[in-house]
Protein backbone atom coordinates (compact mmCIF):
# COMPACT_ATOMS: atom_id res chain seq x y z
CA UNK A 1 185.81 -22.58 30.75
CA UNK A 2 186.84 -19.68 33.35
CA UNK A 3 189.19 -20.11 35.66
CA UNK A 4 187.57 -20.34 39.26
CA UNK A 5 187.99 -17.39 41.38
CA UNK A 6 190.96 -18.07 44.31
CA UNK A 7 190.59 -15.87 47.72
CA UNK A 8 194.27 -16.29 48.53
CA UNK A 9 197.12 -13.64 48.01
CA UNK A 10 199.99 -14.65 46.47
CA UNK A 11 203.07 -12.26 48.06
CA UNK A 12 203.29 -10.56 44.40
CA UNK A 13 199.59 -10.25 44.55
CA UNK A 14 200.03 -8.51 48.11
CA UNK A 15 202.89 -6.13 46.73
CA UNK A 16 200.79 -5.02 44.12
CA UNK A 17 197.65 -4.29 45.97
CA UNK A 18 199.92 -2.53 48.72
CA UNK A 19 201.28 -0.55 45.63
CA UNK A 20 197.63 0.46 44.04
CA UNK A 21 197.29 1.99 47.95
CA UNK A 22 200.18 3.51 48.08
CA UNK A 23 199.30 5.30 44.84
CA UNK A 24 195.95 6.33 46.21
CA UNK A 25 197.09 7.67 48.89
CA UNK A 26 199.91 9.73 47.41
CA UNK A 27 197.94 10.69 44.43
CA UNK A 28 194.61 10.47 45.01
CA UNK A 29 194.39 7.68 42.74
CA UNK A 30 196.13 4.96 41.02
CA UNK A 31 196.86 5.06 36.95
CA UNK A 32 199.40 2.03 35.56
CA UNK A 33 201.71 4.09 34.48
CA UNK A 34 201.99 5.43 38.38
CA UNK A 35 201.87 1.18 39.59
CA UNK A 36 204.73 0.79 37.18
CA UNK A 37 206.72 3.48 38.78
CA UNK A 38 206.16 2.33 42.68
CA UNK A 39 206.90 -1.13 41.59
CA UNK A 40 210.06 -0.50 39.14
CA UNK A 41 208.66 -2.64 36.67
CA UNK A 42 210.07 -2.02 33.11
CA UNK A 43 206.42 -1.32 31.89
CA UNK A 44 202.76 -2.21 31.85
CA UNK A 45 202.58 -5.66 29.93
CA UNK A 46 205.37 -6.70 32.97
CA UNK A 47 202.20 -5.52 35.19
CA UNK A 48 199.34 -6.78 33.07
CA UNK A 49 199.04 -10.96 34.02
CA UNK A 50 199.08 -10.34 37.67
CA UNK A 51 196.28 -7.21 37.55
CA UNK A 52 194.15 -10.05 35.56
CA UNK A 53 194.40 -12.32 38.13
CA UNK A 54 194.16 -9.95 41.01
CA UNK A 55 190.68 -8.19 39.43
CA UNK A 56 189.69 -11.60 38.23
CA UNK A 57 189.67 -12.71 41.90
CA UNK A 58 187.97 -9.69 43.08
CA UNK A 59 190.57 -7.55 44.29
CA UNK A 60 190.93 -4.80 42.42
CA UNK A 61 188.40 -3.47 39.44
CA UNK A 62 190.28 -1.65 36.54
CA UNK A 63 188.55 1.17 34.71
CA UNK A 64 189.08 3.46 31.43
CA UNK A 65 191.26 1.83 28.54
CA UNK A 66 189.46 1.07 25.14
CA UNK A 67 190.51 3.70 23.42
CA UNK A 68 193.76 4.53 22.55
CA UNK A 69 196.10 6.71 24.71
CA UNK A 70 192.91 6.45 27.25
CA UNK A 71 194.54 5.85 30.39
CA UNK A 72 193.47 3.35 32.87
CA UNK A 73 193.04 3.39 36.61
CA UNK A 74 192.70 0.56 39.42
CA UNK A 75 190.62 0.66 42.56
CA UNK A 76 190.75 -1.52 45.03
CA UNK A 77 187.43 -4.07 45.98
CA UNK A 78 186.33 -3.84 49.39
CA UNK A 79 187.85 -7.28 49.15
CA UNK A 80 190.93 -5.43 48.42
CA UNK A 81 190.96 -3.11 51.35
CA UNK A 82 189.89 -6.07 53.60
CA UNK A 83 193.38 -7.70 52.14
CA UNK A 84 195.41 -5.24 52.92
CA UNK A 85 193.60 -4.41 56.98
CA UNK A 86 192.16 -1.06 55.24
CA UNK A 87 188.88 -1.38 56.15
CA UNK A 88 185.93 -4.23 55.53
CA UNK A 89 185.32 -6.90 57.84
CA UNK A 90 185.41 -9.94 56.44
CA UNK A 91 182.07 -12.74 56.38
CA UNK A 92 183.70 -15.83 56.73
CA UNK A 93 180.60 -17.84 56.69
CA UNK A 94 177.37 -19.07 58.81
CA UNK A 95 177.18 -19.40 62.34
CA UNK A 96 174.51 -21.84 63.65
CA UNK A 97 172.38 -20.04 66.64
CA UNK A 98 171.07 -23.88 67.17
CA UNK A 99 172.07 -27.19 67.34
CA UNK A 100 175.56 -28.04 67.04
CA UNK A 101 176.59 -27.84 62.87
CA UNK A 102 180.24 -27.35 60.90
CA UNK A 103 180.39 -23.85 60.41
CA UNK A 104 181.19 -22.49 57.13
CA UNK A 105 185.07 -20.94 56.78
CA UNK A 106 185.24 -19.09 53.81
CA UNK A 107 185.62 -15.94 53.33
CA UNK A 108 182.78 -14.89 50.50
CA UNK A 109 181.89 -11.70 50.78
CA UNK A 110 182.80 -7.99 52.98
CA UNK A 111 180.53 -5.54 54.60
CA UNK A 112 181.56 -1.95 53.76
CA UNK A 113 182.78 0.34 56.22
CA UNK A 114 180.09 2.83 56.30
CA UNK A 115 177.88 0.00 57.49
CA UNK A 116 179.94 -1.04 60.68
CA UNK A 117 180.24 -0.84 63.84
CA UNK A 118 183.41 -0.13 65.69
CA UNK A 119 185.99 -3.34 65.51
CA UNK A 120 189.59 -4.09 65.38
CA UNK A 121 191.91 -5.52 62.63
CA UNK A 122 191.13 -9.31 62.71
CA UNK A 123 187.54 -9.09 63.93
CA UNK A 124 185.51 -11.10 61.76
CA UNK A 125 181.56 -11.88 60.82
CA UNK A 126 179.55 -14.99 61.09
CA UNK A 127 175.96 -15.36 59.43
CA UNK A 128 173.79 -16.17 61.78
CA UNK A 129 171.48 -19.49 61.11
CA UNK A 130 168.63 -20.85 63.57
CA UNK A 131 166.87 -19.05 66.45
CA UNK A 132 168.60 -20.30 69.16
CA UNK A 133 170.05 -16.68 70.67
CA UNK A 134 166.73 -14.68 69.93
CA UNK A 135 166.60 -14.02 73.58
CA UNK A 136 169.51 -11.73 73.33
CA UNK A 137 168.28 -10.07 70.48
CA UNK A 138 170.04 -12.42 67.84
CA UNK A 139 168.03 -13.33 64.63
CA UNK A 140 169.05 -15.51 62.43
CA UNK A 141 170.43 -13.60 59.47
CA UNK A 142 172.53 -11.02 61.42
CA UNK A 143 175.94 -10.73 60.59
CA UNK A 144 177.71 -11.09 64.67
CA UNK A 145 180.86 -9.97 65.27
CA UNK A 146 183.23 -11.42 66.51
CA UNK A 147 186.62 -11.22 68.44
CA UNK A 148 189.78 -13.76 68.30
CA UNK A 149 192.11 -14.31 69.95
CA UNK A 150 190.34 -12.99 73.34
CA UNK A 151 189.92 -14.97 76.48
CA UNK A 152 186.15 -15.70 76.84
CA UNK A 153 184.34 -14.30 80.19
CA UNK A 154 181.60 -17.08 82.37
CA UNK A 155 178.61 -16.16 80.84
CA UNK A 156 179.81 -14.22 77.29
CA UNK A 157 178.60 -15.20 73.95
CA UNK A 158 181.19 -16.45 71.90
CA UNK A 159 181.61 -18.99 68.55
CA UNK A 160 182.65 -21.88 69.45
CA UNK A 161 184.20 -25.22 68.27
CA UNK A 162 183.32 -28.60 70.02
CA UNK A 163 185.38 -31.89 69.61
CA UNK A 164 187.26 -32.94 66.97
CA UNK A 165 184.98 -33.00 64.01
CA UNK A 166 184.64 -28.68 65.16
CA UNK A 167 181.07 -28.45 65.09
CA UNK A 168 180.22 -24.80 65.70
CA UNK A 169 177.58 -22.97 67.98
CA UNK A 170 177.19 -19.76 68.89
CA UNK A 171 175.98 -19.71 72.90
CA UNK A 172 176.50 -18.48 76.11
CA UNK A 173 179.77 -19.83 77.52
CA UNK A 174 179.62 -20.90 81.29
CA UNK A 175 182.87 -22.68 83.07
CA UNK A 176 182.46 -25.17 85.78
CA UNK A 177 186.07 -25.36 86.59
CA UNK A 178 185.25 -28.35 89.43
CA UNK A 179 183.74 -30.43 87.01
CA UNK A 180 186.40 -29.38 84.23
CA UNK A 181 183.33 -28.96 82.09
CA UNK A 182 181.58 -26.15 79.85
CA UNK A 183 178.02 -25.73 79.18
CA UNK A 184 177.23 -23.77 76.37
CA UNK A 185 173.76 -21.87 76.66
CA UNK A 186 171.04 -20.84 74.97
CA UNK A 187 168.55 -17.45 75.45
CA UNK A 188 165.87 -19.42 73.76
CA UNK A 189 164.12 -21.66 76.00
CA UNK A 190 163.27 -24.27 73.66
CA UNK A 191 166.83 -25.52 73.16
CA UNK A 192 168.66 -27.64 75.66
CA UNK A 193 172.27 -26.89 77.13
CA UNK A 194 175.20 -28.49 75.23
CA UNK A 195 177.75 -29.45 77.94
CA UNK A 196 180.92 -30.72 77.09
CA UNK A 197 184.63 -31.57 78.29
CA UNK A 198 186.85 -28.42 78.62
CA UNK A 199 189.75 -29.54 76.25
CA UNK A 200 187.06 -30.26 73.25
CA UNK A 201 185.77 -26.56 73.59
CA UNK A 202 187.47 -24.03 71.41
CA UNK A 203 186.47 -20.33 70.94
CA UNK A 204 187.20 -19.07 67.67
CA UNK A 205 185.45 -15.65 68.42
CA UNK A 206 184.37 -13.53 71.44
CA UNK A 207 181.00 -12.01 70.83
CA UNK A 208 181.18 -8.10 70.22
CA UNK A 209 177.98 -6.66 68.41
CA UNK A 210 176.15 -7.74 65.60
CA UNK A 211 175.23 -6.20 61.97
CA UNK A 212 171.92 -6.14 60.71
CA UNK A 213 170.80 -4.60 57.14
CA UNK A 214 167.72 -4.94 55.79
């Protein structure tokens, strides 16, 4: 049975995808015998268990070999890049536009650069699911971006976690300092407001564009 597929980086996984763009970059691409260099290994079978891993977890894809004396060369995944802050933005899961669900946090898949819009290392994308933001031009199935780390304005959209259990949303955030309350807002009418203490509201994401391919 195969081994299930892992999304984290180990710190010798990291030093050997930082090496494979290292080797791009200087060389225009990246052989073994040029990874065994950068990393002073003594040779390719010291290499060869952690490549497996790495391209087994979708990091890397390794091409040519077969034949003998046929060199082979590694690529990085848009996984890869994403890994390393070289471009990518990572999915990270589903979103609900609609009544208050757990949001999904894993990372499964990227969205090539070509196919962005303008972000910033540690932007991230959320699936949208449900109809509740359709009034501001959010369907469900866009890809939204969105910004930690960023204090919210009265009135932005923005992800965000409620209580304990961190149920997710995506709304329109609106303070009432007096009250020490937030209500979180819909653009569709047929949804109610979700109002809630201040200290069980947590943003996870400011609201900065959205993605959609068809």
């Amino acid at each position: 049975m195969p081994r299930p597929r892992s999304l984290d980086l180990t710190g010798v996984h990291r030093r050997v995808l930082g090496a494979v763009a290292r080797c791009v970059e200087e060389f225009g691409s990246a052989s073994l015998p040029d990874l065994v260099a950068e990393l002073g290994l003594a040779g390719v079978t010291s290499l060869a268990p952690t490549l497996k891993v790495i391209e087994r977890n979708g990091f890397v894809e390794v091409l040519g070999g077969g034949k003998r004396g046929r060199r082979r060369w590694v690529i990085l995944t848009e996984r890869g890049k994403a890994a390393l802050g070289l471009g990518g933005l990572k999915v990270l899961g589903e979103i609900p536009a609609g009544p208050l669900a757990e949001a999904v946090q894993r990372c499964d898949s990227f969205i090539n650069n070509r196919d962005l819009l303008p972000h910033r290392h540690n932007d991230f994308l959320l699936l949208v699911r449900g109809d509740s933001m359709v009034g501001d031009g959010i369907l469900p199935g866009d890809k939204v971006l969105l910004r930690p780390n960023v204090q919210v304005q009265n009135g932005e959209i923005a992800a965000v976690h409620v209580g304990d259990e961190f149920l997710a949303t995506l709304k329109h955030v609106h303070f009432e300092p007096g009250r020490n309350r937030i209500t979180l807002k819909a653009s569709n009418p047929d949804y109610e407001d979700v109002i809630a203490p201040a200290s069980d509201v947590r943003v996870a994401g400011v609201f900065r564009g959205l993605i959609r391919i068809p």
